[in-house]
Protein backbone atom coordinates (compact mmCIF):
# COMPACT_ATOMS: atom_id res chain seq x y z
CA UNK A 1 0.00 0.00 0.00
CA UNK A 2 1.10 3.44 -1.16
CA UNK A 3 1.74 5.95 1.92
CA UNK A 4 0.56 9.13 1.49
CA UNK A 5 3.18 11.81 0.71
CA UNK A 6 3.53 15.46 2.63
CA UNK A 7 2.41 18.21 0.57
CA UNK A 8 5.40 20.10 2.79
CA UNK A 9 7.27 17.71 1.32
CA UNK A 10 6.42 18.23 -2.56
CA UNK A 11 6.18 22.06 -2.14
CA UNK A 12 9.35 22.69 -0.06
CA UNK A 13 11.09 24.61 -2.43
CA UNK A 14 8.16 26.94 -3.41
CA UNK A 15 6.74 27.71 0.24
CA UNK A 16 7.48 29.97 3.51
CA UNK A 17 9.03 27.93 6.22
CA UNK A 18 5.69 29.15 8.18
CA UNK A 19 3.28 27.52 5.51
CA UNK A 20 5.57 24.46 5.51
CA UNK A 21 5.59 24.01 9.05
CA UNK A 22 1.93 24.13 9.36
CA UNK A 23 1.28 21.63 6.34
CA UNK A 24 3.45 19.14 8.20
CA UNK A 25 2.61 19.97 11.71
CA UNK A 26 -1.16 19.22 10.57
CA UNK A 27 0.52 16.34 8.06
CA UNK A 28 -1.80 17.39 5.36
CA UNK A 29 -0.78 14.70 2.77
CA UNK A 30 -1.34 14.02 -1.14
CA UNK A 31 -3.42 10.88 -1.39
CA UNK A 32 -2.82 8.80 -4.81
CA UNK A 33 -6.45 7.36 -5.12
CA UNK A 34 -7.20 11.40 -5.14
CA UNK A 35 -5.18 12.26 -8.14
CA UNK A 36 -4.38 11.04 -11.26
CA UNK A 37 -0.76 11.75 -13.54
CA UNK A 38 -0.99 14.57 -16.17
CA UNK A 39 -1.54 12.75 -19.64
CA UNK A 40 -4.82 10.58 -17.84
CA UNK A 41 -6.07 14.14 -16.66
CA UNK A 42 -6.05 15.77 -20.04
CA UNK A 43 -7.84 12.34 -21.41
CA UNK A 44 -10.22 12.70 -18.76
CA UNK A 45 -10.83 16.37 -19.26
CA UNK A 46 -11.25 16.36 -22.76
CA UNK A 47 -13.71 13.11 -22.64
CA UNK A 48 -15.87 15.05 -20.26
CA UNK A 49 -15.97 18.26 -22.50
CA UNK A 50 -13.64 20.42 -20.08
CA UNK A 51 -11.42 22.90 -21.56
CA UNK A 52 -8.11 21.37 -21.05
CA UNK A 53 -6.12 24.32 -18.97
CA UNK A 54 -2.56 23.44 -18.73
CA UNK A 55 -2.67 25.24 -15.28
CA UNK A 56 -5.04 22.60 -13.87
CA UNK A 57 -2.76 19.88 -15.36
CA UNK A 58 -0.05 21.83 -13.09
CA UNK A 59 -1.82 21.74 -10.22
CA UNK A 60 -2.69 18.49 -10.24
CA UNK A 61 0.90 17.43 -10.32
CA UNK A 62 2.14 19.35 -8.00
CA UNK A 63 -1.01 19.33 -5.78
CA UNK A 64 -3.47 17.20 -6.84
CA UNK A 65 -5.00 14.97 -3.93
CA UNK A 66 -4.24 16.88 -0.96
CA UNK A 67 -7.13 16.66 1.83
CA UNK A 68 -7.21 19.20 4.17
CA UNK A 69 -8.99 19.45 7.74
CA UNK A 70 -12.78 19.41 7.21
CA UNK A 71 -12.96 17.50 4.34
CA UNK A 72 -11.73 20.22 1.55
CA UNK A 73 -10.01 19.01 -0.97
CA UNK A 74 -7.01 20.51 -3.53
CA UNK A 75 -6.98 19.47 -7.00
CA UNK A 76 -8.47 18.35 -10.53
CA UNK A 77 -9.31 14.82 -10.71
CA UNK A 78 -10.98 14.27 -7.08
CA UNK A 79 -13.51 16.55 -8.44
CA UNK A 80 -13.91 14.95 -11.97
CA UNK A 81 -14.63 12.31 -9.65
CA UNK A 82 -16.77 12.92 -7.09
CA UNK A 83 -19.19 14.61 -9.06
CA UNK A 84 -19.70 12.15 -12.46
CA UNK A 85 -22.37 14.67 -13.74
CA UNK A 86 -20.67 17.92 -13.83
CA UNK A 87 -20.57 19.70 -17.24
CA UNK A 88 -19.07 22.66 -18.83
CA UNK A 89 -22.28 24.06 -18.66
CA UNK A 90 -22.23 24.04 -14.83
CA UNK A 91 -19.05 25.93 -14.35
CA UNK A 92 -18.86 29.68 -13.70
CA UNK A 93 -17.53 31.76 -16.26
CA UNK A 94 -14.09 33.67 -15.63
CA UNK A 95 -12.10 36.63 -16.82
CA UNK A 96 -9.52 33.61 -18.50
CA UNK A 97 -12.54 31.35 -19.45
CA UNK A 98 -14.26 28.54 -17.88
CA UNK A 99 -13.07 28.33 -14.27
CA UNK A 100 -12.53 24.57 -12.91
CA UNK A 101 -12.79 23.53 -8.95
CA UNK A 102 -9.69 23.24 -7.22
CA UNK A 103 -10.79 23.25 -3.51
CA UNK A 104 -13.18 22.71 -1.61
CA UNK A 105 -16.11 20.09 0.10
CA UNK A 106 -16.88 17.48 -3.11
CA UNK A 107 -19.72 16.34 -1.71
CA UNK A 108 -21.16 20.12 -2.11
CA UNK A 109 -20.17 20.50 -5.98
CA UNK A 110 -23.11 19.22 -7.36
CA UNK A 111 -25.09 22.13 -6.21
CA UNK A 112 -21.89 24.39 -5.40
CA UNK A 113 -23.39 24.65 -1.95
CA UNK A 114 -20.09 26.37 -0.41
CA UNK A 115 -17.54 28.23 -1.56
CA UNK A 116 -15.44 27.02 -4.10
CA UNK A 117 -11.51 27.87 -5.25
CA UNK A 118 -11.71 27.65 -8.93
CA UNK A 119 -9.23 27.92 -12.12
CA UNK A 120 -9.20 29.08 -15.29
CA UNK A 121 -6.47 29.25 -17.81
CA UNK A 122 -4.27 31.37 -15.57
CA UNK A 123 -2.41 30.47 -12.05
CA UNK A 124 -4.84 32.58 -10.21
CA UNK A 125 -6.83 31.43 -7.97
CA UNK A 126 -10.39 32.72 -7.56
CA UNK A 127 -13.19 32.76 -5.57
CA UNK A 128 -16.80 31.66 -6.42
CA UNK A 129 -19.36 31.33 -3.62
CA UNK A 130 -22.31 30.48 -5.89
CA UNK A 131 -23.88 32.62 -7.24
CA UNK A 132 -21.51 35.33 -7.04
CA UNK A 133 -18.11 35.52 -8.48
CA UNK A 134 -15.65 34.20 -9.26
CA UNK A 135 -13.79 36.63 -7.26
CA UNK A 136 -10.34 36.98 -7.92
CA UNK A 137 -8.15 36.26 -4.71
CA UNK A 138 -5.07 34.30 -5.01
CA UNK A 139 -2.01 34.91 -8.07
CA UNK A 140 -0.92 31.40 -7.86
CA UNK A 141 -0.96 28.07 -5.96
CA UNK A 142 1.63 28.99 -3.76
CA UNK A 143 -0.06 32.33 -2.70
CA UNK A 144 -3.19 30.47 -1.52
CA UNK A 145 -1.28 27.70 0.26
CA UNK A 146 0.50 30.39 1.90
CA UNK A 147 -2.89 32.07 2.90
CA UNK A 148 -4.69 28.91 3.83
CA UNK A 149 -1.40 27.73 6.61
CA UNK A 150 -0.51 30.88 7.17
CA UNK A 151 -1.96 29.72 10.72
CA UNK A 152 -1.50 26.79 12.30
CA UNK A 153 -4.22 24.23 10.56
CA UNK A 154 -5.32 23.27 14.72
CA UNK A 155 -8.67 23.06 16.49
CA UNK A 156 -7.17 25.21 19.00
CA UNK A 157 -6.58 28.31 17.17
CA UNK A 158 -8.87 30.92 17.79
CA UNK A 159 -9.64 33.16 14.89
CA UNK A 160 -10.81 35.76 15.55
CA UNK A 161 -12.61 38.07 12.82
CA UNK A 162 -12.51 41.74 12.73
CA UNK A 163 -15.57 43.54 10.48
CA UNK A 164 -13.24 45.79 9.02
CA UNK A 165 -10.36 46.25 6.75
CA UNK A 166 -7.95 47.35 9.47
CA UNK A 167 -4.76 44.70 9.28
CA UNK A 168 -1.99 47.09 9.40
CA UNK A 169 -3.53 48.62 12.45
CA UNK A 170 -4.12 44.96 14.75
CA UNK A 171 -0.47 44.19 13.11
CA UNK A 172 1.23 47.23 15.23
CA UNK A 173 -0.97 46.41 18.30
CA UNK A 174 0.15 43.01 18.20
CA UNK A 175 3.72 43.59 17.59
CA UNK A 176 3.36 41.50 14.43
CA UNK A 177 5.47 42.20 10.96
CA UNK A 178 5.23 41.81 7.31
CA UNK A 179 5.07 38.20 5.61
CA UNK A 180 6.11 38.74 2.35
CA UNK A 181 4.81 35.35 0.87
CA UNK A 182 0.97 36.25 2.30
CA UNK A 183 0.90 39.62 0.68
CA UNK A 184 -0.70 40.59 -2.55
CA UNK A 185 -3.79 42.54 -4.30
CA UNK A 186 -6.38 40.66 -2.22
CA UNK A 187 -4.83 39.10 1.21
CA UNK A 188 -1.79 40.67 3.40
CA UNK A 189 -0.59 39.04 6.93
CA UNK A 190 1.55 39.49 9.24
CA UNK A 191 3.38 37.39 12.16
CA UNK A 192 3.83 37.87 15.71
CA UNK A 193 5.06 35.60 19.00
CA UNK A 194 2.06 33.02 19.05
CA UNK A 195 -0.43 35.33 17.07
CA UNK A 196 -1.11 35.71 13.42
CA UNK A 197 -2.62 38.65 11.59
CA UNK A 198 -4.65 38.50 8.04
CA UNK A 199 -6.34 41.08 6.01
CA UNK A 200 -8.57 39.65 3.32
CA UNK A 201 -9.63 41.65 0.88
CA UNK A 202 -11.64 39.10 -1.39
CA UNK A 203 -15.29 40.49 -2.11
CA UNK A 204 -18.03 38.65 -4.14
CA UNK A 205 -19.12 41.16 -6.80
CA UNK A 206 -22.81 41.41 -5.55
CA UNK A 207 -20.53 43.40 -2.18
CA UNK A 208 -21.82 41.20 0.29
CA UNK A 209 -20.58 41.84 4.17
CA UNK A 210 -18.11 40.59 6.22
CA UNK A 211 -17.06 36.54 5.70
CA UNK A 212 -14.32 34.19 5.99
CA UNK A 213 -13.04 35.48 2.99
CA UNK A 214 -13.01 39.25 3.79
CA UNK A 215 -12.03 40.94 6.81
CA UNK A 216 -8.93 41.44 9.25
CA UNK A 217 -8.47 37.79 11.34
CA UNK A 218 -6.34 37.69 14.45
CA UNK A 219 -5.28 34.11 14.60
CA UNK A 220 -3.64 32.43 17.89
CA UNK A 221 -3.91 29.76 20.23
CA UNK A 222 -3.51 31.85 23.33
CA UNK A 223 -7.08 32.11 24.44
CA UNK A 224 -5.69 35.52 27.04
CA UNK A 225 -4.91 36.90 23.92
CA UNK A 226 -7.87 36.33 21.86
CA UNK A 227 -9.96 37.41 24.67
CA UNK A 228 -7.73 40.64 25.33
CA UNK A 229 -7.93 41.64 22.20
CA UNK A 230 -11.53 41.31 21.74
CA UNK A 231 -12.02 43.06 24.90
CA UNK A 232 -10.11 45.86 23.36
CA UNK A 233 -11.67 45.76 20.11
CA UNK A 234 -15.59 45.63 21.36
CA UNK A 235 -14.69 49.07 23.28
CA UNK A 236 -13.28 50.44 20.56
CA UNK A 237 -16.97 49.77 18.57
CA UNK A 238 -15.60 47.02 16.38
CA UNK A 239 -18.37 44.61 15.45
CA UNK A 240 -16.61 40.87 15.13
CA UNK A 241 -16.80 37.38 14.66
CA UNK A 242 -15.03 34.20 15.98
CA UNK A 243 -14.35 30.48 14.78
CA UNK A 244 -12.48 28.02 17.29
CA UNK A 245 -12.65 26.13 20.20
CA UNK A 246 -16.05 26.23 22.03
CA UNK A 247 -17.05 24.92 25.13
CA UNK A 248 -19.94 24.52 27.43
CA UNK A 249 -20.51 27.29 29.90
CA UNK A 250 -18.57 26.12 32.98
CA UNK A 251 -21.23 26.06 35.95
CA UNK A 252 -20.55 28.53 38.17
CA UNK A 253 -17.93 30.74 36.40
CA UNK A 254 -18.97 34.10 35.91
CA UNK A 255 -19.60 35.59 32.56
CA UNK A 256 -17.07 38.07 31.66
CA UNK A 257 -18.95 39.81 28.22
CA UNK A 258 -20.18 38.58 25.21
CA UNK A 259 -21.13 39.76 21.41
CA UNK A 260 -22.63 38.78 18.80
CA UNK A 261 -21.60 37.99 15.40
CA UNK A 262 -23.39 38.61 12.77
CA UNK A 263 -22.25 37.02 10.11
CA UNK A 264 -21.20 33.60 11.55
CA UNK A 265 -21.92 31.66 7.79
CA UNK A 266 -23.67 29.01 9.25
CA UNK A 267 -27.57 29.80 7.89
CA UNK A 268 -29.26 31.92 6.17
CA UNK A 269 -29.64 35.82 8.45
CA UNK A 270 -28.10 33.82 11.30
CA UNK A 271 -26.24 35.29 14.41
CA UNK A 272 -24.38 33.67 17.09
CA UNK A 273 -23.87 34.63 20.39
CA UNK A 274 -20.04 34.67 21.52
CA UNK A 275 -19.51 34.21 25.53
CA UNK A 276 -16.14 34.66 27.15
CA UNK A 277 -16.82 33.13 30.41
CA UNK A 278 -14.11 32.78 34.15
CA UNK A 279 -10.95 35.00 34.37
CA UNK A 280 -7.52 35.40 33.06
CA UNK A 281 -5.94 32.18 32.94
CA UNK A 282 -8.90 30.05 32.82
CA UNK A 283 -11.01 31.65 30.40
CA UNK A 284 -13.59 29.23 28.08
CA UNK A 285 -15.44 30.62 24.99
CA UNK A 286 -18.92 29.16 24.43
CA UNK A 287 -20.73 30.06 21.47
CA UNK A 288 -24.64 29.74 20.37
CA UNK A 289 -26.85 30.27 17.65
CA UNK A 290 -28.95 33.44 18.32
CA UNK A 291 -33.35 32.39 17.54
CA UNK A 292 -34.67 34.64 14.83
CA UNK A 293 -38.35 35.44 13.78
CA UNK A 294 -36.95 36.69 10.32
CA UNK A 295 -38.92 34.16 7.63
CA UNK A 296 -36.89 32.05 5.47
CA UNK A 297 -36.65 33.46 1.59
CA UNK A 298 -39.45 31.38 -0.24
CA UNK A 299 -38.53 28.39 -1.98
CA UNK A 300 -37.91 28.34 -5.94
């Protein structure tokens, strides 16, 4: 049986030591039944009626059949794949022609149900949460891998999400400086001790609000930190958002303040409540789904 090879391995030479030691801390590896050599994934192209982009060929061998945490996956073929009925016709149209999936949930592709990283004929990497887009986010592969580990890849880093376009700003707070790979037209970052900063800049063209693909995120695994800093932040006005651990509210600790995100992407108008509960040292974040009376759009 084939082992699985590191993606940290195949990319070494084209990534940040801080994206490579995320891939491999998480051991996000390049599964074989996922992916398929270049000459069998132009045949299979063509014989489904794709456009045969030589940058999706490139992918795929350099990339093809990584799985990440969640179930998202990067490359050609696993799509192909998973979703036998997929057409040309089905495939949003992009500024370099018909744009191809590249990441994401497979099991969602038949009705595009979450966002999507697709390609065209170029090395970008764009954006299309159906209906809207594609977006254009990433210049190349190794731009979004450097984006998507640019934290650690962990269930116990917090991100926290800023409503605002305001990187720079949380950067100098933080003590944090410049990562050259992250930055470009759409996405910056920047690194500190135990704390990562990223502005993304990647907006659907119908200008919906604030998502996991556009805001400022402050990234870390020290929950004093996260909590500090939204402490800070929710005086300062800031309206925000947070993804990470959650626990139950520990009986008897006291309830230090809360908020409530608005844009938590996990229903249609839903909020979520956000509770920091205990004290320094011993803090626990519990989060909940706020009940709404606002009816549900009608049904096609």
């Amino acid at each position: 049986m084939q082992c699985p090879r590191l993606l940290s391995d195949d990319m070494a030479r084209s990534l940040s030591f801080n994206a490579l030691g995320h891939l491999r801390a998480a051991r996000i590896a390049r599964h074989a039944e996922l992916s398929v050599p270049a000459g069998a994934l132009r045949d299979l192209l063509k014989r489904r009626g794709f456009p045969v982009h030589e940058a999706l060929v490139e992918l795929e061998g350099r990339a093809g059949g990584a799985a990440f945490p969640g179930g998202r996956l990067l490359g050609v073929a696993c799509f192909l794949r998973a979703c036998p009925s997929l057409r040309t016709a089905d495939l949003p149209a992009a500024e370099h022609g018909t744009a191809f999936p590249v990441y994401g949930l497979a099991e969602h592709l038949t009705e595009w149900e979450s966002p999507f990283g697709v390609m065209a004929a170029s090395d970008g990497i764009s954006l299309f949460d159906a209906p809207f887009g594609p977006a254009p986010a990433f210049s190349s592969l190794e731009q979004f891998l450097e984006v998507l580990a640019f934290a650690p890849l962990s269930g116990r880093v917090h991100s926290l999400r800023v409503n605002a376009l305001c990187g720079e700003t949380l950067a100098g707070l933080l003590e944090a400086f410049p990562h050259p790979a992250v930055m470009g037209e759409h996405t910056s970052g920047w690194i500190g001790e135990g704390v990562w900063v990223k502005e993304l800049r990647i907006a659907p063209p119908d200008g919906r609000a604030w998502s996991s693909h556009r805001g400022t995120f402050v990234c870390t695994e020290r929950t004093d930190l996260v909590v500090d800093v939204i402490e800070l932040l929710l005086a300062q006005g800031y309206s925000l958002g947070y993804r990470g651990p959650a626990f139950e509210p520990p009986p008897g600790e006291p309830l230090a303040f809360s908020f409530v995100d608005e844009h938590p992407e996990v229903g249609y108008r839903a909020r979520m409540r956000v509770n920091v509960w205990g004290r320094r040292n011993e803090y626990r974040i519990s989060t909940q789904i706020e009940p709404t009376t606002t009816p549900h759009p009608p049904s096609a």
